[in-house]
PDB file of N, CA and C in Angstrom:
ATOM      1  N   UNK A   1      11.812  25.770  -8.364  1.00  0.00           N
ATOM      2  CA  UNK A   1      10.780  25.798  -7.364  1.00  0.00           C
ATOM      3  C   UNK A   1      11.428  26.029  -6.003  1.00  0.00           C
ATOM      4  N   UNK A   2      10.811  26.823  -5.440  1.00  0.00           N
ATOM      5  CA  UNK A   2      11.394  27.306  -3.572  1.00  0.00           C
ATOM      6  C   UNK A   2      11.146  26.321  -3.079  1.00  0.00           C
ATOM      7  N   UNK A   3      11.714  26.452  -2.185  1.00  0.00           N
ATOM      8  CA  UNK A   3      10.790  25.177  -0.837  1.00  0.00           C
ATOM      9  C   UNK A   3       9.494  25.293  -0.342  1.00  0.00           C
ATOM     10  N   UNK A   4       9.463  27.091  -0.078  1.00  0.00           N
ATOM     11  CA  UNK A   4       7.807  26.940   0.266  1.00  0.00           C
ATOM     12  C   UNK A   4       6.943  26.856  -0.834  1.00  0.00           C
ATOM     13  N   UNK A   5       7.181  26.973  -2.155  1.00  0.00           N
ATOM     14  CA  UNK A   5       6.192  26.646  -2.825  1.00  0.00           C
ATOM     15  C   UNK A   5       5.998  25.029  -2.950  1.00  0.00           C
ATOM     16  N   UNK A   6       7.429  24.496  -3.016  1.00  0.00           N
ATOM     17  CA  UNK A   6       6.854  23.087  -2.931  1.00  0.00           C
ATOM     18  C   UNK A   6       6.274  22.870  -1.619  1.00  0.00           C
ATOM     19  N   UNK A   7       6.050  22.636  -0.500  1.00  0.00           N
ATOM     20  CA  UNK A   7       5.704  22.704   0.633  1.00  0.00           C
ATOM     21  C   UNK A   7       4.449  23.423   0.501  1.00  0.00           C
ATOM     22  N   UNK A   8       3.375  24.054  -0.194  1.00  0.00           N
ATOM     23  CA  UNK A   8       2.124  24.522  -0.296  1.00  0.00           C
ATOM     24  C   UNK A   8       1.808  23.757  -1.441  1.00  0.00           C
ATOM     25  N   UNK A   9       2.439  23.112  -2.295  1.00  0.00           N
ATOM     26  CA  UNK A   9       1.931  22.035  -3.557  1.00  0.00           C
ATOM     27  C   UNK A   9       1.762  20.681  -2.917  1.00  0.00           C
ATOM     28  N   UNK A  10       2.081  20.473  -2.077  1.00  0.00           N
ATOM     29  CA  UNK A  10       2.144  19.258  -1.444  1.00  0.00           C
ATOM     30  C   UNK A  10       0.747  18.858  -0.850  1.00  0.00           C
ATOM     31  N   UNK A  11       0.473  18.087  -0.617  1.00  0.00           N
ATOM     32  CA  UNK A  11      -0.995  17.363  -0.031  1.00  0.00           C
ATOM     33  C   UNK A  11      -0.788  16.865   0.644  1.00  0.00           C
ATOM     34  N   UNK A  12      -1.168  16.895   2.271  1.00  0.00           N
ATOM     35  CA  UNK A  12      -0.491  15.656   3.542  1.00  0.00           C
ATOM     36  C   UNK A  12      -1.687  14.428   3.157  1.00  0.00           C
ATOM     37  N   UNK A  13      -0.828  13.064   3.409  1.00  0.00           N
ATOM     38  CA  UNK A  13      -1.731  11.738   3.250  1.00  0.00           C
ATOM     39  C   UNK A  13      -2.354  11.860   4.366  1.00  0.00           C
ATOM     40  N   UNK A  14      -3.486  10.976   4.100  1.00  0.00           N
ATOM     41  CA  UNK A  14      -3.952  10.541   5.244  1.00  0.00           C
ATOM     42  C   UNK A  14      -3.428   9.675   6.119  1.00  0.00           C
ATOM     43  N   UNK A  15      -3.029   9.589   7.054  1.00  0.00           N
ATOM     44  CA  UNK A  15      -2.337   8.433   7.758  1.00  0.00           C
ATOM     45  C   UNK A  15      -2.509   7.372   8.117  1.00  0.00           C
ATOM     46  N   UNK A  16      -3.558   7.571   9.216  1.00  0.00           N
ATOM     47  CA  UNK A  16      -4.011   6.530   9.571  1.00  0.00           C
ATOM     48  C   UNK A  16      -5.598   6.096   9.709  1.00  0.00           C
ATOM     49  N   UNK A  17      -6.567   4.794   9.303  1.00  0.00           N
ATOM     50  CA  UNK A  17      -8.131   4.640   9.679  1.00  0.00           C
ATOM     51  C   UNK A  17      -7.849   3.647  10.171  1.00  0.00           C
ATOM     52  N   UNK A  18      -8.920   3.620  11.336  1.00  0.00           N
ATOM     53  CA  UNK A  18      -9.747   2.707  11.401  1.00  0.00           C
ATOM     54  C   UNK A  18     -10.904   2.037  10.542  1.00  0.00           C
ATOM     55  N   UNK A  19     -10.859   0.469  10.319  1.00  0.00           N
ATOM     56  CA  UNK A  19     -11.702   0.060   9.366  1.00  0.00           C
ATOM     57  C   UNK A  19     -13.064   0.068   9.812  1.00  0.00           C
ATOM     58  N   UNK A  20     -14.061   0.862   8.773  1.00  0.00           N
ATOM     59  CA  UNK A  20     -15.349   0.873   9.219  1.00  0.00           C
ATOM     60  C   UNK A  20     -16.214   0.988   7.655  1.00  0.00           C
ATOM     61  N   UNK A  21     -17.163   1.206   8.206  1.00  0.00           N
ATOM     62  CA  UNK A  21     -18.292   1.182   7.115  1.00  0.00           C
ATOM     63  C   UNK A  21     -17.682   2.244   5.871  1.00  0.00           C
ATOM     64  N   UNK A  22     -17.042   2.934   5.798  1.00  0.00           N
ATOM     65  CA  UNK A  22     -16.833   3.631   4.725  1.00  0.00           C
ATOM     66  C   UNK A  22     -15.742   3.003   4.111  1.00  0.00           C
ATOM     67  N   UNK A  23     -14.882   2.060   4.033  1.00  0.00           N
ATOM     68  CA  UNK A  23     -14.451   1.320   2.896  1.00  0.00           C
ATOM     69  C   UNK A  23     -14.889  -0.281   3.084  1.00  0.00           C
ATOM     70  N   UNK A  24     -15.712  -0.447   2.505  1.00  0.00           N
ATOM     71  CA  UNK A  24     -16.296  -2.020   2.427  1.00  0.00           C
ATOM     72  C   UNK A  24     -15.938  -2.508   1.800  1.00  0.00           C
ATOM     73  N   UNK A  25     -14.651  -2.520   0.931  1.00  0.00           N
ATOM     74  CA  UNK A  25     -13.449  -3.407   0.640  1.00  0.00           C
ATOM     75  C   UNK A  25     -12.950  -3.827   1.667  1.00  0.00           C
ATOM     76  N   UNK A  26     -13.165  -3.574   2.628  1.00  0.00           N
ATOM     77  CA  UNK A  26     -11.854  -4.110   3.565  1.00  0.00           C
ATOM     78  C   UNK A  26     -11.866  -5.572   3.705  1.00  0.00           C
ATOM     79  N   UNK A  27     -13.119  -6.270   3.958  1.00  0.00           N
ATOM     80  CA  UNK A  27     -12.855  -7.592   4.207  1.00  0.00           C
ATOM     81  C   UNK A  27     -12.274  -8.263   2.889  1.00  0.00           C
ATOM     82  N   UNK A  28     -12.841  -8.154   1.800  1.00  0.00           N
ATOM     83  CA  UNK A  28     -12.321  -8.767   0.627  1.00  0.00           C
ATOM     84  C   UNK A  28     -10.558  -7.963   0.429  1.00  0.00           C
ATOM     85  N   UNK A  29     -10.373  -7.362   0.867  1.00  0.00           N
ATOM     86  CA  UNK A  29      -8.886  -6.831   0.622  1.00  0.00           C
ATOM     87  C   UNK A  29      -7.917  -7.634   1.119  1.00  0.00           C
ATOM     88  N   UNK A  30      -8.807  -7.703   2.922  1.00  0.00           N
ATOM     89  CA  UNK A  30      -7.768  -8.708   3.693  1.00  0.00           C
ATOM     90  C   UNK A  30      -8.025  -9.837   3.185  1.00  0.00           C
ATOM     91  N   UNK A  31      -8.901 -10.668   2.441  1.00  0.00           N
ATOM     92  CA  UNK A  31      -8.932 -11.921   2.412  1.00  0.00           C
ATOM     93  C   UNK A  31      -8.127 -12.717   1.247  1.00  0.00           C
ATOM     94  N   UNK A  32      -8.113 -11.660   0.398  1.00  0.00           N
ATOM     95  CA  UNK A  32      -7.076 -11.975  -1.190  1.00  0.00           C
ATOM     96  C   UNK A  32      -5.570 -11.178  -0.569  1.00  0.00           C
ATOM     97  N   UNK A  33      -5.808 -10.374   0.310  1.00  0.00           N
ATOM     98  CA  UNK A  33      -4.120 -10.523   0.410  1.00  0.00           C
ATOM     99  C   UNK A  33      -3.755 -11.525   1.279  1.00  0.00           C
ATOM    100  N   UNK A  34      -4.597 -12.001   1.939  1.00  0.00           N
ATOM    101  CA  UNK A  34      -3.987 -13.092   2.927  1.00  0.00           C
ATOM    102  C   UNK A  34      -3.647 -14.132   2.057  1.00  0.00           C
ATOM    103  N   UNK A  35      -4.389 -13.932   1.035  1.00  0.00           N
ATOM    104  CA  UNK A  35      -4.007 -15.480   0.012  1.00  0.00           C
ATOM    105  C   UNK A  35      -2.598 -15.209  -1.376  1.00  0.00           C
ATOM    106  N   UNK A  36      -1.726 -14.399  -0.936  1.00  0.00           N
ATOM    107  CA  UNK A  36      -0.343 -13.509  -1.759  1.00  0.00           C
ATOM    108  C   UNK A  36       0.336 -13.684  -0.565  1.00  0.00           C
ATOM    109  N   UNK A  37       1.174 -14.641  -0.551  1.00  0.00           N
ATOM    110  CA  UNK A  37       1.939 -14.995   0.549  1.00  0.00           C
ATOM    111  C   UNK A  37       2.842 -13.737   0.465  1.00  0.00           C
ATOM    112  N   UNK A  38       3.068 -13.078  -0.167  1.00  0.00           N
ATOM    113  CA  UNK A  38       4.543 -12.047  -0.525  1.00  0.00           C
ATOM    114  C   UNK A  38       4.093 -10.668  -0.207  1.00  0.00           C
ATOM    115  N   UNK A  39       2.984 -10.682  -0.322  1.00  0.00           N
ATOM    116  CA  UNK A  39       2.403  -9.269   0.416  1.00  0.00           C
ATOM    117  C   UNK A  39       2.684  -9.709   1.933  1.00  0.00           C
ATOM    118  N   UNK A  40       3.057 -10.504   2.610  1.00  0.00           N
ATOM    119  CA  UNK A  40       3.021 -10.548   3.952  1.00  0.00           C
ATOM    120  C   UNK A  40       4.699 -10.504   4.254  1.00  0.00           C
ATOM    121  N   UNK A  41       4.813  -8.952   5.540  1.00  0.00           N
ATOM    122  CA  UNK A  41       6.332  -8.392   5.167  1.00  0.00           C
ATOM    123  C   UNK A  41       6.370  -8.228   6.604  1.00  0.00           C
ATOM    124  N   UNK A  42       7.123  -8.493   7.359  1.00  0.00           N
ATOM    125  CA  UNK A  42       7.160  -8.092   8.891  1.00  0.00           C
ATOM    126  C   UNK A  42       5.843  -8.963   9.431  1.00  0.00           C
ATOM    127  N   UNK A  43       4.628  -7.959   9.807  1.00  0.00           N
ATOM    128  CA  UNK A  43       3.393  -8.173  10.512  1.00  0.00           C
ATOM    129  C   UNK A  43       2.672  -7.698   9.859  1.00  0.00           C
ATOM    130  N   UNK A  44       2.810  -7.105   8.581  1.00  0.00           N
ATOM    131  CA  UNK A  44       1.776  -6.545   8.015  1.00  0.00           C
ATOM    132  C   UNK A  44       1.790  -6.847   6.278  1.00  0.00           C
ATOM    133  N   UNK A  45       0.644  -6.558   6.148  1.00  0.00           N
ATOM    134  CA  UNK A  45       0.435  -6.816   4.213  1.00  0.00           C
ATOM    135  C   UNK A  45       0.187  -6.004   3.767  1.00  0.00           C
ATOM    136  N   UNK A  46       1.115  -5.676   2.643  1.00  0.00           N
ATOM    137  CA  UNK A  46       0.991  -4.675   1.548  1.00  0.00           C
ATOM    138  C   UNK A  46       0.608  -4.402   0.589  1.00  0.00           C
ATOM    139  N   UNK A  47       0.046  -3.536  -0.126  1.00  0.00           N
ATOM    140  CA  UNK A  47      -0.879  -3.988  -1.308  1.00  0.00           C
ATOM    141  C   UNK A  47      -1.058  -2.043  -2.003  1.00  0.00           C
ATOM    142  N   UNK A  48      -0.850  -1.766  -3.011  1.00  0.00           N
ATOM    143  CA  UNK A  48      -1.058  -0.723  -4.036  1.00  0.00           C
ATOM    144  C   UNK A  48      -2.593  -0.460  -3.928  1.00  0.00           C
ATOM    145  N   UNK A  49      -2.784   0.616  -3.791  1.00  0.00           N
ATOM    146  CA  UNK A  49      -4.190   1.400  -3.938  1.00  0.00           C
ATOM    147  C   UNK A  49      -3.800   2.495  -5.019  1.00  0.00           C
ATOM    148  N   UNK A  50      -4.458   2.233  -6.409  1.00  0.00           N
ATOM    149  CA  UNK A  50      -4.389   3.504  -7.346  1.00  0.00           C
ATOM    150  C   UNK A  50      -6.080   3.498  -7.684  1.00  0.00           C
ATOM    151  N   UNK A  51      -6.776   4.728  -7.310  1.00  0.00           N
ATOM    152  CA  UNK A  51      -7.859   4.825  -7.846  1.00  0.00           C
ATOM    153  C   UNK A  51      -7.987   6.083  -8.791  1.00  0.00           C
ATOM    154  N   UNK A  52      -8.583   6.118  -9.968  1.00  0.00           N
ATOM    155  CA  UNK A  52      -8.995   6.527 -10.768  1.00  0.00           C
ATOM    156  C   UNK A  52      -9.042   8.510 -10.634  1.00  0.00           C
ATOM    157  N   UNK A  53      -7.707   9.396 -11.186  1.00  0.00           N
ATOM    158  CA  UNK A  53      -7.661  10.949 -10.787  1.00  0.00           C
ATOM    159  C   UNK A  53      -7.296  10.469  -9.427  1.00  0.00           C
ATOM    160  N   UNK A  54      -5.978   9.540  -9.026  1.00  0.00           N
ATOM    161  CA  UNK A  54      -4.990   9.900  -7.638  1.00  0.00           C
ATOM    162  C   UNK A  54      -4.116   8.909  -8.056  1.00  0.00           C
ATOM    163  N   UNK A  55      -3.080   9.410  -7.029  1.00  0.00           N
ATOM    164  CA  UNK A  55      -2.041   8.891  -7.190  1.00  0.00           C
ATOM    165  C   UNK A  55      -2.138   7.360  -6.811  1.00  0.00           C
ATOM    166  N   UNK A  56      -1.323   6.643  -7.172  1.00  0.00           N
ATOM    167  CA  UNK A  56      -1.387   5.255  -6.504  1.00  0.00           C
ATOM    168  C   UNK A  56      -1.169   5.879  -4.640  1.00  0.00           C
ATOM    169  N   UNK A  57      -1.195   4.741  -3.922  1.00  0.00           N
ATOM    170  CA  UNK A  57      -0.898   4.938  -2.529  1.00  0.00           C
ATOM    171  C   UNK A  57      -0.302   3.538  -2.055  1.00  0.00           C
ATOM    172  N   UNK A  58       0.533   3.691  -1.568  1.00  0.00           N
ATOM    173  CA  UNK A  58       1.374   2.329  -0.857  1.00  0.00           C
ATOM    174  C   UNK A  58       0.511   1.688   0.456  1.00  0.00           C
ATOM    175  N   UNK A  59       0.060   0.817   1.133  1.00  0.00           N
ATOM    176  CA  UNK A  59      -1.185   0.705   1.909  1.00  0.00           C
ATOM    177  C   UNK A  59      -0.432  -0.344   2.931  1.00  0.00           C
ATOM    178  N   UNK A  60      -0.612  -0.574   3.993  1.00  0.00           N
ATOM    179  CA  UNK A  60      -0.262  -1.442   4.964  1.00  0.00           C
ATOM    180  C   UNK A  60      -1.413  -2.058   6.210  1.00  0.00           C
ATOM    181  N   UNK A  61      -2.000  -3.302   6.223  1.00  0.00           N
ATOM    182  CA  UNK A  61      -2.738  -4.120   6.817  1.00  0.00           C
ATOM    183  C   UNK A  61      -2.209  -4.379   8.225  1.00  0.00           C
ATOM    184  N   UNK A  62      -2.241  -4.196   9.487  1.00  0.00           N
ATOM    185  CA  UNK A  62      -1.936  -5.038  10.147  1.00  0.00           C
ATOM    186  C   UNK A  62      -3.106  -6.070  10.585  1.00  0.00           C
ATOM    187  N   UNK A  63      -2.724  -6.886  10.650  1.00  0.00           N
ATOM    188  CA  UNK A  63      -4.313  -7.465  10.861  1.00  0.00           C
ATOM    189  C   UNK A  63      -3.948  -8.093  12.564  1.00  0.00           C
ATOM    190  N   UNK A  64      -5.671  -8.308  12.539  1.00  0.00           N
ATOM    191  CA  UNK A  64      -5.576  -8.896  14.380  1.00  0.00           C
ATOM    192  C   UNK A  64      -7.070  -9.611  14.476  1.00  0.00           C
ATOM    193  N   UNK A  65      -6.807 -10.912  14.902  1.00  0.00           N
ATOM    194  CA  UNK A  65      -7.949 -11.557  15.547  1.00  0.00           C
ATOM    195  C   UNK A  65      -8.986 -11.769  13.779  1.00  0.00           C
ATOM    196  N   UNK A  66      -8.028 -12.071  12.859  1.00  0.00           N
ATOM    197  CA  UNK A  66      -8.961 -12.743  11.498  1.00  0.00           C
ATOM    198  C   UNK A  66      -9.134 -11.583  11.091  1.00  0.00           C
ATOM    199  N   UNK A  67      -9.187 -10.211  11.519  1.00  0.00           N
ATOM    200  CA  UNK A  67      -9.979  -9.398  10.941  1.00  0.00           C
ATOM    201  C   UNK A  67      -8.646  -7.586  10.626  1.00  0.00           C
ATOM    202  N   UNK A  68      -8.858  -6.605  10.290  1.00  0.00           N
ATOM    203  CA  UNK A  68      -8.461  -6.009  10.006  1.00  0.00           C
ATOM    204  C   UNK A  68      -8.537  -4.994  11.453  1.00  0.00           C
ATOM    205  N   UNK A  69      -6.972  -5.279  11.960  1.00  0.00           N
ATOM    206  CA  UNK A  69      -6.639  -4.010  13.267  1.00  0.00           C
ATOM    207  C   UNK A  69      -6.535  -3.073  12.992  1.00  0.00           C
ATOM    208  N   UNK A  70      -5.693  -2.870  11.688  1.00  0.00           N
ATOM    209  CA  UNK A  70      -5.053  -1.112  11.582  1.00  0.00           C
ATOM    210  C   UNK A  70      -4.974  -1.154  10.257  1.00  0.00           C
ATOM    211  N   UNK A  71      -5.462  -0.402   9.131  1.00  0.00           N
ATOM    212  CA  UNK A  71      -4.710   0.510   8.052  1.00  0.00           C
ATOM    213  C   UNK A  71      -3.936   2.068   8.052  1.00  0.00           C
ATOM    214  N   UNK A  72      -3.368   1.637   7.381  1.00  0.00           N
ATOM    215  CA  UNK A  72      -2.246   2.795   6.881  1.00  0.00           C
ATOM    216  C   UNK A  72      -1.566   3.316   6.101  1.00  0.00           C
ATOM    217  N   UNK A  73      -1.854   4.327   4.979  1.00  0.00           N
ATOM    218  CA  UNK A  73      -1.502   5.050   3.673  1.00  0.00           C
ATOM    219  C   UNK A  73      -0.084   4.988   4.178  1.00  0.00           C
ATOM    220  N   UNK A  74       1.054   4.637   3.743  1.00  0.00           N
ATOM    221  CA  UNK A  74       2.394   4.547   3.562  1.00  0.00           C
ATOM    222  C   UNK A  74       3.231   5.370   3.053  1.00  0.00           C
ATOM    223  N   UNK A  75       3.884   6.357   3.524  1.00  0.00           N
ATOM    224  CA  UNK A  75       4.720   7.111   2.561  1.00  0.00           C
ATOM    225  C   UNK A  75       5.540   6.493   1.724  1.00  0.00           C
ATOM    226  N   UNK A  76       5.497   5.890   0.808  1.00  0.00           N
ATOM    227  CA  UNK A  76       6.370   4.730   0.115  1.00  0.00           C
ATOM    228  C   UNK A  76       7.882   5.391  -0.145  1.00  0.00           C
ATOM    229  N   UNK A  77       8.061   6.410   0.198  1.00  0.00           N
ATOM    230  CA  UNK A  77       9.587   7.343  -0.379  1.00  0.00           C
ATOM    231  C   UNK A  77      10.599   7.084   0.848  1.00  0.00           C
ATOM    232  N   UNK A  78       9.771   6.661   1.777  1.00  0.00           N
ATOM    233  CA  UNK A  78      10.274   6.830   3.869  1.00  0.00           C
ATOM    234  C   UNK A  78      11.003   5.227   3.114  1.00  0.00           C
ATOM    235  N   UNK A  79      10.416   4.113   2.504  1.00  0.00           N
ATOM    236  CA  UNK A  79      11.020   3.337   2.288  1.00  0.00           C
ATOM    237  C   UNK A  79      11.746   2.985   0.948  1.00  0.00           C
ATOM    238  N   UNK A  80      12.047   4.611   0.415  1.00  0.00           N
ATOM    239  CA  UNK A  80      13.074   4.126  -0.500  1.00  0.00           C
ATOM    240  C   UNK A  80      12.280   3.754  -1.910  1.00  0.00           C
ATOM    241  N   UNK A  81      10.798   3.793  -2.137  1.00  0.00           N
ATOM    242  CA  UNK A  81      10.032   3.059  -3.399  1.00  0.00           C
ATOM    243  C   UNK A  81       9.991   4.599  -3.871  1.00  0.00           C
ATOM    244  N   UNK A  82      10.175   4.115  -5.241  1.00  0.00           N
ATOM    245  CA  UNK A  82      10.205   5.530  -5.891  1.00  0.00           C
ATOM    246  C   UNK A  82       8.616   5.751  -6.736  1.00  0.00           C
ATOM    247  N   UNK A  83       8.625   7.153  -7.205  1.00  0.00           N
ATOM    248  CA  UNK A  83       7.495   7.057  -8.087  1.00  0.00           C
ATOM    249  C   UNK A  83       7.396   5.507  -9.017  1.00  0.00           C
ATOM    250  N   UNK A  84       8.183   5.952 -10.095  1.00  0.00           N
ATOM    251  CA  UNK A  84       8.575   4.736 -10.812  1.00  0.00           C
ATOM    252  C   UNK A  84       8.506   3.418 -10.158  1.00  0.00           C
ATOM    253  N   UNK A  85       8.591   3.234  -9.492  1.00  0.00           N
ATOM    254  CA  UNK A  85       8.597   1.905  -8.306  1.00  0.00           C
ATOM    255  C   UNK A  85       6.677   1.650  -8.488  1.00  0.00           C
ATOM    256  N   UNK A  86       6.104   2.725  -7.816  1.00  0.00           N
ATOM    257  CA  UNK A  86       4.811   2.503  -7.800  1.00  0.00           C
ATOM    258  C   UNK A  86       4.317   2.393  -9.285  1.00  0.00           C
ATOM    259  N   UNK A  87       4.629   2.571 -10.544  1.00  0.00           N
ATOM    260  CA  UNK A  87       4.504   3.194 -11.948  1.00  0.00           C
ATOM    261  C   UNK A  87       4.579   1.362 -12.190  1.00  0.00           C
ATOM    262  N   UNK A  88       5.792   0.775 -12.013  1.00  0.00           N
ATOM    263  CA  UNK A  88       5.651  -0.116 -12.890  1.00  0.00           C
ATOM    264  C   UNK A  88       5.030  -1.020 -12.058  1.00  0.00           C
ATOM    265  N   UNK A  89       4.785  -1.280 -10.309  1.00  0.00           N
ATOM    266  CA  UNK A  89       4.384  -2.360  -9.940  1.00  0.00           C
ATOM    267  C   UNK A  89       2.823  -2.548 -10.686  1.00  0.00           C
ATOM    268  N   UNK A  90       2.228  -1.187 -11.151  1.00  0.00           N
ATOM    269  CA  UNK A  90       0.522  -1.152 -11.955  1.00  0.00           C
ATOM    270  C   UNK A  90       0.545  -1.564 -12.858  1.00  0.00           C
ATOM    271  N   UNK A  91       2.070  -1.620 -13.614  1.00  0.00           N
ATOM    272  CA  UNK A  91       1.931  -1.479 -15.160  1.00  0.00           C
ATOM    273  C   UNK A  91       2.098  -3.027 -15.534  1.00  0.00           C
ATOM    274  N   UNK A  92       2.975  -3.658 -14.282  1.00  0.00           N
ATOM    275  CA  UNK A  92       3.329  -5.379 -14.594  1.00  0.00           C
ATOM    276  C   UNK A  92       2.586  -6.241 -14.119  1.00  0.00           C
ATOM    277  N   UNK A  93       1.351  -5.277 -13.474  1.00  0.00           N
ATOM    278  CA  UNK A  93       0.420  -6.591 -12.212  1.00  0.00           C
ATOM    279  C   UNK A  93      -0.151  -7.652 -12.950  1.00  0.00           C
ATOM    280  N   UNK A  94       0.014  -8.895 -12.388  1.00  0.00           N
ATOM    281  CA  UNK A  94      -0.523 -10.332 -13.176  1.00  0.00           C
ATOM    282  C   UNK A  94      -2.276 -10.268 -13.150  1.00  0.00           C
ATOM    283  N   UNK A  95      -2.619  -8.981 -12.196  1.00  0.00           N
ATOM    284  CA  UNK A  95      -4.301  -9.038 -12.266  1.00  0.00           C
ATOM    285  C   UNK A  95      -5.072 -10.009 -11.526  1.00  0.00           C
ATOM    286  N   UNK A  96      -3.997 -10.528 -10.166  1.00  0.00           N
ATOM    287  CA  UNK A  96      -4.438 -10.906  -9.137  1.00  0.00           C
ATOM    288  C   UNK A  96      -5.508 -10.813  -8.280  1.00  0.00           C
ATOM    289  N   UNK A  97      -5.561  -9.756  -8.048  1.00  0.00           N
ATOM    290  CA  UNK A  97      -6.013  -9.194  -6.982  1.00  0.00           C
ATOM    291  C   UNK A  97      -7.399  -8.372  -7.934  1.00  0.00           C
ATOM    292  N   UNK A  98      -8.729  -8.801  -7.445  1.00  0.00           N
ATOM    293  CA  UNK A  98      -9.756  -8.955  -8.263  1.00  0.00           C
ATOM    294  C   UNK A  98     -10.455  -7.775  -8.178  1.00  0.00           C
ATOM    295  N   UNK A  99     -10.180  -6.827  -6.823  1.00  0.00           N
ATOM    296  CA  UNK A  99     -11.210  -5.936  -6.482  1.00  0.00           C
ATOM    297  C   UNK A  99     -10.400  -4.647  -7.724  1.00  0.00           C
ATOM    298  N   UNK A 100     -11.218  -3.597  -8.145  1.00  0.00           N
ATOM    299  CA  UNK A 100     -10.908  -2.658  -8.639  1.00  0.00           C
ATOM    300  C   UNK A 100      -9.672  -1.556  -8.261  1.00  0.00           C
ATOM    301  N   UNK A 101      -8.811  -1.178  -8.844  1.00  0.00           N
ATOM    302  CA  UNK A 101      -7.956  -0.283  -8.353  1.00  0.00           C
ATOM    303  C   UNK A 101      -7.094  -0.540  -6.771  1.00  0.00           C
ATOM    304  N   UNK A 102      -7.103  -2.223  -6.926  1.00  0.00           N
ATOM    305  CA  UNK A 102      -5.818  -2.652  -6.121  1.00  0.00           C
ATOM    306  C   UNK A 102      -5.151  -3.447  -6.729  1.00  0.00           C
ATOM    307  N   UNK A 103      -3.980  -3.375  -6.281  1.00  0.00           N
ATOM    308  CA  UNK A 103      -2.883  -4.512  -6.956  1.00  0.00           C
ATOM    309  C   UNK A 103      -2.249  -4.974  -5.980  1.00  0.00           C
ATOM    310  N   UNK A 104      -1.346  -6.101  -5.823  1.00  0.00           N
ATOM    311  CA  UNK A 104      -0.534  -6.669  -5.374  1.00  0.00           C
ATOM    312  C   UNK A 104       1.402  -5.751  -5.393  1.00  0.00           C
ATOM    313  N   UNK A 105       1.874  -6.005  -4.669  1.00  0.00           N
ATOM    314  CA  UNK A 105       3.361  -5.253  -4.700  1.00  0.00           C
ATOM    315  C   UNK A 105       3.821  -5.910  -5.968  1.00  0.00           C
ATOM    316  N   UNK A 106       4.839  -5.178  -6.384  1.00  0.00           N
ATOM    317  CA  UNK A 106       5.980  -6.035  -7.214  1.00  0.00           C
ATOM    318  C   UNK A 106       7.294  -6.785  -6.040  1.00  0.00           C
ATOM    319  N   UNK A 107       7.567  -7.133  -7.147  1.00  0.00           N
ATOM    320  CA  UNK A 107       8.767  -8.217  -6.306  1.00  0.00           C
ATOM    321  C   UNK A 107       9.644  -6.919  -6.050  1.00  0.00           C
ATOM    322  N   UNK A 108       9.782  -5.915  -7.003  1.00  0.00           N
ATOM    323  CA  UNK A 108      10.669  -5.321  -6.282  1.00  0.00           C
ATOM    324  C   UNK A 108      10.804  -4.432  -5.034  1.00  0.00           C
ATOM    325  N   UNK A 109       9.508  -4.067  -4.613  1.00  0.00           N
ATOM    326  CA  UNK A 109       9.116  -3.267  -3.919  1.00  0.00           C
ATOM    327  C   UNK A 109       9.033  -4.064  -2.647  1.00  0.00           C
ATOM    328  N   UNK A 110       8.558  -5.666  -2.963  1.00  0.00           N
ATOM    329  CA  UNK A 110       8.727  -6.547  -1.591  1.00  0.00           C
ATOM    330  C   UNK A 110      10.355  -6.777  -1.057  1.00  0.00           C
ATOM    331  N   UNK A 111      11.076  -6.757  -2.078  1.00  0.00           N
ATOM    332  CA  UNK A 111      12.417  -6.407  -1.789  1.00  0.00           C
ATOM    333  C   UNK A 111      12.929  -5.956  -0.872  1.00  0.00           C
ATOM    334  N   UNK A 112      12.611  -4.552  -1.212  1.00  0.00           N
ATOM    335  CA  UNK A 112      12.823  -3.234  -0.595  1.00  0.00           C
ATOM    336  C   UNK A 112      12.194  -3.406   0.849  1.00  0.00           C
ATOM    337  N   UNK A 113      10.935  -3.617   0.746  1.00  0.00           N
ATOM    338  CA  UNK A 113       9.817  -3.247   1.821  1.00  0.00           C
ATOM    339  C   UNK A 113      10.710  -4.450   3.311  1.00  0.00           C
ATOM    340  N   UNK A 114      11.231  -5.554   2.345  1.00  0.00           N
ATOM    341  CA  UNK A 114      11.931  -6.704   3.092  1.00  0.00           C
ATOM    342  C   UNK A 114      13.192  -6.468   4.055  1.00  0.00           C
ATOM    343  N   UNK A 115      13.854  -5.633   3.047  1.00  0.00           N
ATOM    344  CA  UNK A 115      14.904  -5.652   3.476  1.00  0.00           C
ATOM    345  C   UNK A 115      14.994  -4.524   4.443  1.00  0.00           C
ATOM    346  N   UNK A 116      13.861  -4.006   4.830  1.00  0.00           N
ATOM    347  CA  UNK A 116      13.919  -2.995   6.109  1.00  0.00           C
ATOM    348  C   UNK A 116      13.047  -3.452   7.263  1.00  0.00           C
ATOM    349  N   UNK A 117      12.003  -3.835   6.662  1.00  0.00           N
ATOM    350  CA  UNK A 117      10.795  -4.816   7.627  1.00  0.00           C
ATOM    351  C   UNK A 117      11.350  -6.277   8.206  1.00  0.00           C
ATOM    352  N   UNK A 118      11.743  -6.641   7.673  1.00  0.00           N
ATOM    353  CA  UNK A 118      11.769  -8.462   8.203  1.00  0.00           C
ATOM    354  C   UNK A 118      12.963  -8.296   9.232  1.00  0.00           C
ATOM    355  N   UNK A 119      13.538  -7.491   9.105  1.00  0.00           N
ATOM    356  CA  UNK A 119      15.425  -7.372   9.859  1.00  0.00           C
ATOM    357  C   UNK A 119      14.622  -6.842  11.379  1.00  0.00           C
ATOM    358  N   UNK A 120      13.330  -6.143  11.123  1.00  0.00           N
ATOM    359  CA  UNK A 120      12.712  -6.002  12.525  1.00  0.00           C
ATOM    360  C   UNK A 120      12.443  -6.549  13.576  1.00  0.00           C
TER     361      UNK A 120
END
């Protein structure tokens, strides 16, 4: 494969929302991750989004004032989590996290996510 063909196969993420009426998960998202002490990495909480025909997505909370300041689709590769990384944190989840097509991190990925975030 060339570069520009990979580079036209590619899909840019979305980066960044503001939380509003079009994902009404949000409050129940923040409220069960607030209760996963280990999703909480730096200032923000992390948590797997795989929905049904997409890829999983690595996701980041900052929260402010009880409520949800900022989300943000994560390039999870910028920190080193590999496909496989995202593959098994779905495949080992204890089934925590109640809402549909989210999961909680794996330990290993809080690891990772740790050992670049917390040194911040």
């Amino acid at each position: 494969m060339t570069p520009e063909s990979a580079k036209s196969d590619r899909k840019p993420l979305p980066r960044y929302a503001m939380p509003d009426g079009s994902e009404p998960e949000y409050g129940a998202i923040l409220e069960q991750i607030q209760n996963y002490r280990k999703s909480m990495i730096g200032s923000s909480f992390f948590y797997i989004q795989a929905r049904p025909a997409e890829e999983p997505c690595l996701c980041r909370i900052i929260p402010g004032g009880g409520r949800i300041f900022f989300h943000e689709i994560v390039d999870h590769q910028k920190y080193g989590i590999s496909e496989e990384d995202m593959e098994d944190a779905l495949k080992y989840d204890t089934g925590t996290f109640t809402l549909p097509g989210h999961f909680h991190i794996s330990p290993h990925i809080e690891k990772k996510l740790r050992a670049l975030l917390d040194a911040e």
